[in-house]
N, C-alpha and C. Protein backbone atom coordinates (compact mmCIF):
# COMPACT_ATOMS: atom_id res chain seq x y z
N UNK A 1 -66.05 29.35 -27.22
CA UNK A 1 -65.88 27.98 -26.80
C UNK A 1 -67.22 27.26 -26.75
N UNK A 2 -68.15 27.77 -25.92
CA UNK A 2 -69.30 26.95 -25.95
C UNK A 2 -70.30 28.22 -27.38
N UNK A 3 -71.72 26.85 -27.95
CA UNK A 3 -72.28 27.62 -28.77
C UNK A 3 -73.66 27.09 -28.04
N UNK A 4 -74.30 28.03 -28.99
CA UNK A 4 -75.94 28.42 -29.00
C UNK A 4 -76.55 26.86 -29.29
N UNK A 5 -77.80 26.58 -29.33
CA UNK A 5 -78.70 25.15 -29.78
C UNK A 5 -78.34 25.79 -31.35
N UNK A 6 -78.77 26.80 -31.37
CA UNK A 6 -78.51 27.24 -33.07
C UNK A 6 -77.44 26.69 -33.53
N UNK A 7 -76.33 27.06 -32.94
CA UNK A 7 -74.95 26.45 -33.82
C UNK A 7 -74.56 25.24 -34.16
N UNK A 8 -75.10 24.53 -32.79
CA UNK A 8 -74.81 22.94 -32.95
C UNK A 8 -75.85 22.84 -33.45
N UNK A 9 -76.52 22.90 -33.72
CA UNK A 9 -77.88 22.00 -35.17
C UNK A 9 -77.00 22.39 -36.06
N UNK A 10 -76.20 23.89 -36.38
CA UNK A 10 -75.77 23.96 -38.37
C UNK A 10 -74.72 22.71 -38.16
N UNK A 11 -73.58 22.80 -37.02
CA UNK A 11 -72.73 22.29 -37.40
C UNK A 11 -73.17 20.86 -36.66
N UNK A 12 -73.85 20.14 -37.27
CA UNK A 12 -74.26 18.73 -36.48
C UNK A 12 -73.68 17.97 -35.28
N UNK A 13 -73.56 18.80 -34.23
CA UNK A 13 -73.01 18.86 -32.83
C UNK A 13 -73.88 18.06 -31.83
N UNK A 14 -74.95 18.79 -32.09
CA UNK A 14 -76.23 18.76 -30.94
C UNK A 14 -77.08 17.24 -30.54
N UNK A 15 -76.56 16.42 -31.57
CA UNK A 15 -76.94 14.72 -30.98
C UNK A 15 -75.99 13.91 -30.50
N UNK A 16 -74.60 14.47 -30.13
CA UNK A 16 -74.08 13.60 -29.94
C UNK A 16 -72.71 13.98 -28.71
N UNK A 17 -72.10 13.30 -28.36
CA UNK A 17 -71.41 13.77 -26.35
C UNK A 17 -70.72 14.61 -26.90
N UNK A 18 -69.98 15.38 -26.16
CA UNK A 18 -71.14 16.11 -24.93
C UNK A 18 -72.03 16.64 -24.56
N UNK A 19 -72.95 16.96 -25.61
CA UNK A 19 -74.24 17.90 -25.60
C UNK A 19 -75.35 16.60 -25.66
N UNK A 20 -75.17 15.61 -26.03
CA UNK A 20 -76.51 14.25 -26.20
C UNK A 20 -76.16 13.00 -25.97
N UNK A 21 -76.14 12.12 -25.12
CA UNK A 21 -75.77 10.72 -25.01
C UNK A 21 -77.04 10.00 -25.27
N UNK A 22 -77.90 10.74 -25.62
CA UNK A 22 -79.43 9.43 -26.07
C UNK A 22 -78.97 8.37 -26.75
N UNK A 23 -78.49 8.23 -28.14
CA UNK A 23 -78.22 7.40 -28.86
C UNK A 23 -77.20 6.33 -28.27
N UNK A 24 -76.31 7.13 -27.59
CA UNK A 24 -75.34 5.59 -26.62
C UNK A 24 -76.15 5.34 -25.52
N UNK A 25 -76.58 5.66 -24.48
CA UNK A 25 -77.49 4.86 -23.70
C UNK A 25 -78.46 4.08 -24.39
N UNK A 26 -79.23 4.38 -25.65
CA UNK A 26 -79.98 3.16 -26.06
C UNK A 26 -79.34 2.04 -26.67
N UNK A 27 -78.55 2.69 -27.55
CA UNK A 27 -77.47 1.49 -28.02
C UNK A 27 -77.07 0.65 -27.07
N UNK A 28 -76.66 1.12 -25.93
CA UNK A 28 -75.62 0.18 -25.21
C UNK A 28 -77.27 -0.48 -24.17
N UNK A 29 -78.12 0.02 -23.81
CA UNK A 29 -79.26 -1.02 -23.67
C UNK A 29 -79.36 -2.17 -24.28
N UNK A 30 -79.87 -2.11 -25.92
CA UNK A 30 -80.21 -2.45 -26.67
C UNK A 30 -78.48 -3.68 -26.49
N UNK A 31 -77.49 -3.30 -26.60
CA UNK A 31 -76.68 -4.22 -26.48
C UNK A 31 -76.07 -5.05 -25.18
N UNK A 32 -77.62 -4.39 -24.25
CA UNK A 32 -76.95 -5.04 -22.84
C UNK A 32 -76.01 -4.56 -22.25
N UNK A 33 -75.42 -3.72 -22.44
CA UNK A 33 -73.99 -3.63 -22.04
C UNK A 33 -74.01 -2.21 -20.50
N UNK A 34 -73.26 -2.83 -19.63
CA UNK A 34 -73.96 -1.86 -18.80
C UNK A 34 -73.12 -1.11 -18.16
N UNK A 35 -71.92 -0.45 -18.61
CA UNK A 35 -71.24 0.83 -18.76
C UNK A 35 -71.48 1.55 -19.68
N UNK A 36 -72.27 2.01 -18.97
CA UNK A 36 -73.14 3.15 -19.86
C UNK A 36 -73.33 4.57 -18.78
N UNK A 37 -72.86 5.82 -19.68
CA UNK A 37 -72.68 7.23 -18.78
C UNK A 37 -73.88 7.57 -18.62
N UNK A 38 -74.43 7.46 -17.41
CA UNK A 38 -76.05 8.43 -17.63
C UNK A 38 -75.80 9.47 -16.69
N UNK A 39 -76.49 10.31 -16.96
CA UNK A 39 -76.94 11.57 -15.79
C UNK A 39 -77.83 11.38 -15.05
N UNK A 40 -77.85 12.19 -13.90
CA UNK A 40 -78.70 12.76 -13.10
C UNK A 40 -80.07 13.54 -13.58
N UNK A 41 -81.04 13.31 -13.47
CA UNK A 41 -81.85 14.28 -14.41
C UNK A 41 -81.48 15.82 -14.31
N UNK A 42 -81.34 15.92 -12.97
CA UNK A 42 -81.21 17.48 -12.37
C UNK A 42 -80.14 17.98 -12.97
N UNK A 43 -79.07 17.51 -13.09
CA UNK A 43 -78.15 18.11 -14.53
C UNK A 43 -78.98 18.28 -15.94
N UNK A 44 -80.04 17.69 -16.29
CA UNK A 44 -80.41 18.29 -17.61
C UNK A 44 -81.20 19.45 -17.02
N UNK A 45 -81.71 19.29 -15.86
CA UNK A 45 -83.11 20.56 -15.69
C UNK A 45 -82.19 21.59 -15.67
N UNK A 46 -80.67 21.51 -14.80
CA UNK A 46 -80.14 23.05 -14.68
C UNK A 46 -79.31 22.95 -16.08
N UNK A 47 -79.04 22.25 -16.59
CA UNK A 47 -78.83 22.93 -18.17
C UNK A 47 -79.73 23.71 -19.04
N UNK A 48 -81.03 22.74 -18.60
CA UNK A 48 -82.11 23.80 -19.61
C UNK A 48 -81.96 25.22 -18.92
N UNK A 49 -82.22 24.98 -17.32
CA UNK A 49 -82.38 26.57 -17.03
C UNK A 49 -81.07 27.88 -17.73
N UNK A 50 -79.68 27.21 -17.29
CA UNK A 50 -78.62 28.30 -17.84
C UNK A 50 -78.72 28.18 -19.75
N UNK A 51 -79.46 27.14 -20.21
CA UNK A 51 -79.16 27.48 -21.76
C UNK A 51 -80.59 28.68 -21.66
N UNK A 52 -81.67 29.27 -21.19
CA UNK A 52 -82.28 29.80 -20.91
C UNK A 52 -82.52 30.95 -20.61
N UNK A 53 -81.38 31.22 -19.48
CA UNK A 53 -80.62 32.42 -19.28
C UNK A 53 -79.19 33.34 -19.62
N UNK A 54 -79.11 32.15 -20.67
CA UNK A 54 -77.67 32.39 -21.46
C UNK A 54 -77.81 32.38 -22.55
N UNK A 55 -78.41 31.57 -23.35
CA UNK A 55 -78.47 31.00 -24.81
C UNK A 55 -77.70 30.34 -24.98
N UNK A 56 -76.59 29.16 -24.37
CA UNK A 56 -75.58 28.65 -24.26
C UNK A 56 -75.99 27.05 -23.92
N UNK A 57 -75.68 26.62 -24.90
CA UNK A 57 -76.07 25.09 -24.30
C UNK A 57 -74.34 24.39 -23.66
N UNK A 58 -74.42 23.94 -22.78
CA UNK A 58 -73.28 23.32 -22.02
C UNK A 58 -73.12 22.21 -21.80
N UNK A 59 -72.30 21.41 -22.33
CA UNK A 59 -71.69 19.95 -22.71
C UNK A 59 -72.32 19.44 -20.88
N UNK A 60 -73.04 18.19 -21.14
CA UNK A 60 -73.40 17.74 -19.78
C UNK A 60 -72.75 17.22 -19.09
N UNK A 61 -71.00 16.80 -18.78
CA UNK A 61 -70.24 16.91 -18.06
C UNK A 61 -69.85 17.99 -17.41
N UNK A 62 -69.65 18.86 -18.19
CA UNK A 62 -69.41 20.24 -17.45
C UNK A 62 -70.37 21.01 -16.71
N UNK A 63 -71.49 20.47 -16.50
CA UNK A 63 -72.44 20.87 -15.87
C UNK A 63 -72.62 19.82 -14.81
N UNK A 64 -72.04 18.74 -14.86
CA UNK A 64 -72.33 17.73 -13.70
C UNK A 64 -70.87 17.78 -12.54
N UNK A 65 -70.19 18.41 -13.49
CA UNK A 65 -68.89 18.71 -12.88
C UNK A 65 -69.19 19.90 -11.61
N UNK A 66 -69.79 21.09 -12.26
CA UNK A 66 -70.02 22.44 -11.32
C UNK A 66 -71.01 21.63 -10.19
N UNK A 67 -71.94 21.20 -10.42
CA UNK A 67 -72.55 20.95 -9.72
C UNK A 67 -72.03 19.89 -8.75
N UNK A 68 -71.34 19.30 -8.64
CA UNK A 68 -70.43 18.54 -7.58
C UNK A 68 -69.63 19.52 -7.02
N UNK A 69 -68.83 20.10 -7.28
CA UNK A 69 -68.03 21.10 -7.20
C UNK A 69 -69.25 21.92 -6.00
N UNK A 70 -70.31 22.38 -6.35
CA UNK A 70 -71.26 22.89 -5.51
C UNK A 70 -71.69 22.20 -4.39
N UNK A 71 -71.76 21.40 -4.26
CA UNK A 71 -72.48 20.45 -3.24
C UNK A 71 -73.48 20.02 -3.50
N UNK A 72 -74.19 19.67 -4.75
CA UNK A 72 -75.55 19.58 -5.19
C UNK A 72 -75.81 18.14 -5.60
């Protein structure tokens, strides 16, 4: 179910939701528009850490999800 940074680069995964919202947060800047999904930083830091200790990169909802779920 989930893949490696490796996999999503072959299969062109890795720029775009759930694994990357860069390109829609600037877009939707760039268009003013201000429903726009951002994160928490601390959801990317504990993604880097478990893709780290896993090799598993994890869609950044599902990581903002556990971490509510946690109390964090």
């Amino acid at each position: 179910m989930y893949k490696s940074r490796k996999e999503l680069i072959e299969t062109g995964e890795i720029n775009h939701p759930p694994y990357s919202y860069f390109s829609q947060i600037f877009e939707s800047f760039h268009n003013k528009d201000k429903n726009v999904r951002m994160f928490h930083s601390s959801v990317y830091y504990v993604r880097a850490a478990l893709e780290k200790r896993t090799g598993v990169v994890y869609p950044l909802p599902y990581i903002e999800k556990i971490m509510k779920e946690c109390g964090k």
